[in-house]
C-alpha atoms as a PDB file:
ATOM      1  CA  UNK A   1       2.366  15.714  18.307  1.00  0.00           C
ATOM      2  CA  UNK A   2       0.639  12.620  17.558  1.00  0.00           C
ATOM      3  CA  UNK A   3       2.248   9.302  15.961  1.00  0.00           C
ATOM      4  CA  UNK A   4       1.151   8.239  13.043  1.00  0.00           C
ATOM      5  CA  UNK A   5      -0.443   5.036  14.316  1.00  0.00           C
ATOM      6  CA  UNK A   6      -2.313   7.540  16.859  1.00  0.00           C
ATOM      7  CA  UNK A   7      -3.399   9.379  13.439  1.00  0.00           C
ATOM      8  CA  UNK A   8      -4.514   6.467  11.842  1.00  0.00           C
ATOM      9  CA  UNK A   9      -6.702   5.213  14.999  1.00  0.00           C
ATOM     10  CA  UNK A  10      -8.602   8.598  15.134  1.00  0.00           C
ATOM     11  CA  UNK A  11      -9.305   8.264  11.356  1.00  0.00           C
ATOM     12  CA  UNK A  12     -10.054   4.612  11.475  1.00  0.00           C
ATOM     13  CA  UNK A  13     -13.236   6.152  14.300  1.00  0.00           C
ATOM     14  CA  UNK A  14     -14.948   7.946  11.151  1.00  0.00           C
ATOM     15  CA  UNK A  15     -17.207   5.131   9.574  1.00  0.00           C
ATOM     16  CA  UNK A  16     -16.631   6.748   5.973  1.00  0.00           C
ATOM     17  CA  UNK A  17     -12.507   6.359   6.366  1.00  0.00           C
ATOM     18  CA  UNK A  18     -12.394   2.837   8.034  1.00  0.00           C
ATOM     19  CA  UNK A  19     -14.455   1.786   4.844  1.00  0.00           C
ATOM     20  CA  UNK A  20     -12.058   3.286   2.370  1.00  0.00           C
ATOM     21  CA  UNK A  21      -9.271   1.989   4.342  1.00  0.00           C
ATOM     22  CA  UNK A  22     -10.665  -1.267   4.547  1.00  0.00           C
ATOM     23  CA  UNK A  23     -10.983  -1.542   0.678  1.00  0.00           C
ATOM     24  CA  UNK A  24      -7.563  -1.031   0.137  1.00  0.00           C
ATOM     25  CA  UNK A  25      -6.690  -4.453   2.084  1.00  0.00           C
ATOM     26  CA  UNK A  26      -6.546  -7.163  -0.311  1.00  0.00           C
ATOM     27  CA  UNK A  27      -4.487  -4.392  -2.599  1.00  0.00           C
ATOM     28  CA  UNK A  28      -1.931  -4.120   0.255  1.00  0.00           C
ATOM     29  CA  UNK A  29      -1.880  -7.516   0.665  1.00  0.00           C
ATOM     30  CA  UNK A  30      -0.945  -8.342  -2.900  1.00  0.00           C
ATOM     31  CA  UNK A  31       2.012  -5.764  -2.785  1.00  0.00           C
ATOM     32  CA  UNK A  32       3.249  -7.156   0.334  1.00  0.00           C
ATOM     33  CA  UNK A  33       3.148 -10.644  -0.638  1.00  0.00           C
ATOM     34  CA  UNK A  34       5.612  -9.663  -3.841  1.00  0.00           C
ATOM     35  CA  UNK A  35       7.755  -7.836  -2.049  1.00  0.00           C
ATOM     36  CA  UNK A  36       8.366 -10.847   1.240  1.00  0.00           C
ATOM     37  CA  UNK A  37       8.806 -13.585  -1.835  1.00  0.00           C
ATOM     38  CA  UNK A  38      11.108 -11.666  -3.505  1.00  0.00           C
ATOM     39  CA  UNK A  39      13.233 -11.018  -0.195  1.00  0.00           C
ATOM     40  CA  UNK A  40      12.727 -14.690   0.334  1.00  0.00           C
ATOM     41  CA  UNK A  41      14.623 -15.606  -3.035  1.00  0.00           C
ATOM     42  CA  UNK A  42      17.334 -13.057  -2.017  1.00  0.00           C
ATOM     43  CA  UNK A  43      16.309 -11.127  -5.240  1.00  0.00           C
ATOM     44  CA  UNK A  44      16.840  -7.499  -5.730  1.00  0.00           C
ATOM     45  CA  UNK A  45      14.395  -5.827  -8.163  1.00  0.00           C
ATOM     46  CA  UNK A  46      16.751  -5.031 -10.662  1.00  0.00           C
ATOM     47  CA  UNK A  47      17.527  -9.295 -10.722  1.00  0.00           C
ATOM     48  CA  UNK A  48      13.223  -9.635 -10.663  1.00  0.00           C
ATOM     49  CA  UNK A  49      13.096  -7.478 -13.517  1.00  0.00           C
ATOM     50  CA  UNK A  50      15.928  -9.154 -15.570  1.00  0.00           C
ATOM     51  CA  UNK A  51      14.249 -12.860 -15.273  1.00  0.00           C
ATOM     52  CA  UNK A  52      11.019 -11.390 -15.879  1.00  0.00           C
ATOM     53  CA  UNK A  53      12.718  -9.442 -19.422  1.00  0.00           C
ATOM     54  CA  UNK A  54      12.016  -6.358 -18.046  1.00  0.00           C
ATOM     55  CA  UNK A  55      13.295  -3.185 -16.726  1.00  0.00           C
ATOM     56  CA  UNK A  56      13.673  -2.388 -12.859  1.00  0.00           C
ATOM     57  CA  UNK A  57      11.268   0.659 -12.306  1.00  0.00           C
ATOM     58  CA  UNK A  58       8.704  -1.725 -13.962  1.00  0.00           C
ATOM     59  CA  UNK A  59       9.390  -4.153 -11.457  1.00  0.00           C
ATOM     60  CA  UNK A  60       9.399  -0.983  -8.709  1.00  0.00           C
ATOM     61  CA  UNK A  61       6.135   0.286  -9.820  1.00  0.00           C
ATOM     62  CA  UNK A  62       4.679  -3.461  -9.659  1.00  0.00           C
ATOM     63  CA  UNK A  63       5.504  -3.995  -5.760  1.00  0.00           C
ATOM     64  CA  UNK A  64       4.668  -0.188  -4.616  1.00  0.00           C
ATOM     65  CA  UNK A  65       0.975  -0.550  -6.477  1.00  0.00           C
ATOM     66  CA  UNK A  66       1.304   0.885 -10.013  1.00  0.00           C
ATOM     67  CA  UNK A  67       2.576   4.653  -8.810  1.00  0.00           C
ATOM     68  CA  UNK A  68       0.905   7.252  -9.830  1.00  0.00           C
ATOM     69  CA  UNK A  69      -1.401   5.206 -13.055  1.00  0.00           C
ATOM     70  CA  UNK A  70      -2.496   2.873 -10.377  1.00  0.00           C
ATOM     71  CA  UNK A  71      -2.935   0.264 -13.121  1.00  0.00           C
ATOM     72  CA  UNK A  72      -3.832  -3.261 -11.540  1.00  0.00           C
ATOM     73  CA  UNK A  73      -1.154  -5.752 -12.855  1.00  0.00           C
ATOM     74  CA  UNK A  74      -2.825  -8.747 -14.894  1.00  0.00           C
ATOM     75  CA  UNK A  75      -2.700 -12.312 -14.328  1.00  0.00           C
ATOM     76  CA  UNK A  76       0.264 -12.780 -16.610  1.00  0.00           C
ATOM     77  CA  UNK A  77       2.260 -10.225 -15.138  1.00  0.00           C
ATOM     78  CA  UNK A  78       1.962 -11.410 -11.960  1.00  0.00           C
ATOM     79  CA  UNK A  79       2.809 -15.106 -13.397  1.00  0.00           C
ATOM     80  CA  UNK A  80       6.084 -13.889 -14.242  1.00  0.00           C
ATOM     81  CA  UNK A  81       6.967 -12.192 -11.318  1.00  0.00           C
ATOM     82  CA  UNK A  82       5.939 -15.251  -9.607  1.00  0.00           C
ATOM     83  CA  UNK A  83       8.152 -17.654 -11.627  1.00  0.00           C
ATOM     84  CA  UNK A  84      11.130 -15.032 -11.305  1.00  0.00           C
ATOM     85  CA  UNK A  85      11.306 -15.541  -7.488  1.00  0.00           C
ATOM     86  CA  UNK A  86      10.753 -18.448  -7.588  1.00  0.00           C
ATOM     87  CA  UNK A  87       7.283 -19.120  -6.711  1.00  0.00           C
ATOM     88  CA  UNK A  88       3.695 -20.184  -8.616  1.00  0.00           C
ATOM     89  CA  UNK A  89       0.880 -18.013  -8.527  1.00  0.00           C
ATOM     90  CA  UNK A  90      -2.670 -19.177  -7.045  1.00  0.00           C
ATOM     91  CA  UNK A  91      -5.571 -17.261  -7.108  1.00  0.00           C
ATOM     92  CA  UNK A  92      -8.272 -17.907  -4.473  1.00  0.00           C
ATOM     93  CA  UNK A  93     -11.926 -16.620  -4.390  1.00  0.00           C
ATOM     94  CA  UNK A  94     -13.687 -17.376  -0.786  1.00  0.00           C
ATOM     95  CA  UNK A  95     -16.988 -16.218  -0.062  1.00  0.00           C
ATOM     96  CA  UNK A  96     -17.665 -12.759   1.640  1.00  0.00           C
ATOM     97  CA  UNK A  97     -18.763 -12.692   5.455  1.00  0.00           C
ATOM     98  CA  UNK A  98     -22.433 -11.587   3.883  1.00  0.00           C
ATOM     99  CA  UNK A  99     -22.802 -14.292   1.281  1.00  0.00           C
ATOM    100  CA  UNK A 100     -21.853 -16.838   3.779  1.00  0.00           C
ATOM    101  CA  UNK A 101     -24.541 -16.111   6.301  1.00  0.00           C
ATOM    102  CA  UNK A 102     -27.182 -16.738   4.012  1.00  0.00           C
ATOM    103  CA  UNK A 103     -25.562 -19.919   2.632  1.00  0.00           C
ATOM    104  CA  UNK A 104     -24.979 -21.208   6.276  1.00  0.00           C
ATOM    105  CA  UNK A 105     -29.162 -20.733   6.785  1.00  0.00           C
ATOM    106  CA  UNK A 106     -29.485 -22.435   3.368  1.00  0.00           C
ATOM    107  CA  UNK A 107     -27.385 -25.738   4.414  1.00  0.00           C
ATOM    108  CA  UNK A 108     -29.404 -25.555   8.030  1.00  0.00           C
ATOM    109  CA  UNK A 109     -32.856 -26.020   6.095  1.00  0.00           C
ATOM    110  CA  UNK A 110     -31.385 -28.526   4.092  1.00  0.00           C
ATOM    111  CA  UNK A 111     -30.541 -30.951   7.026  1.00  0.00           C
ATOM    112  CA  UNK A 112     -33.806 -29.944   9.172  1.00  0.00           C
ATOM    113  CA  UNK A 113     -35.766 -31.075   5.649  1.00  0.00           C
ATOM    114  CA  UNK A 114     -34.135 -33.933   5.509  1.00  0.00           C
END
């Protein structure tokens, strides 16, 4: 019987899976950055949910990725998770590995031009 990290690395061969997979990072990411601030404020979710005036499967359904509605949380709910643990929110946009190729060339013309 295979593990499930063996199962995963077969799948993650098939181009069509790896890209799904792949899509899902920055989701991932965003649930597992709640979850590590709220251990590091030594919060439970049923603590989160009372400074954020909520209830605690709200706060549940929030770190595990909206259950089964998969709704993406806005801006202000994430602002007052953020200020219940403790934290600030920052948002970041950074250019994708294809935009930045082109831009790279772009700034390369500019200096040979100059």
């Amino acid at each position: 019987m295979k593990t499930h990290n063996e199962m995963v690395s077969n799948w993650m061969e098939d181009p069509v899976f790896k890209a799904e997979y792949d899509s899902l990072e920055n989701k991932f990411t965003l649930f597992d950055e709640l979850i590590r601030a709220r251990k590091r404020a030594g919060l439970t979710q049923a603590e989160v949910a009372k400074r954020m005036g909520t209830k605690t499967p709200s706060v549940a359904r929030l770190e595990a990725g909206g259950g089964n509605k998969q709704h993406s949380p806005s801006v202000a709910t994430l602002n007052k998770y953020a200020k219940a643990v403790g934290c600030r929110l920052e948002i970041k946009l950074f250019p994708s590995t294809i935009m930045s190729k082109p831009l790279l060339r772009l700034n390369k013309s500019l200096e040979t031009d100059a």
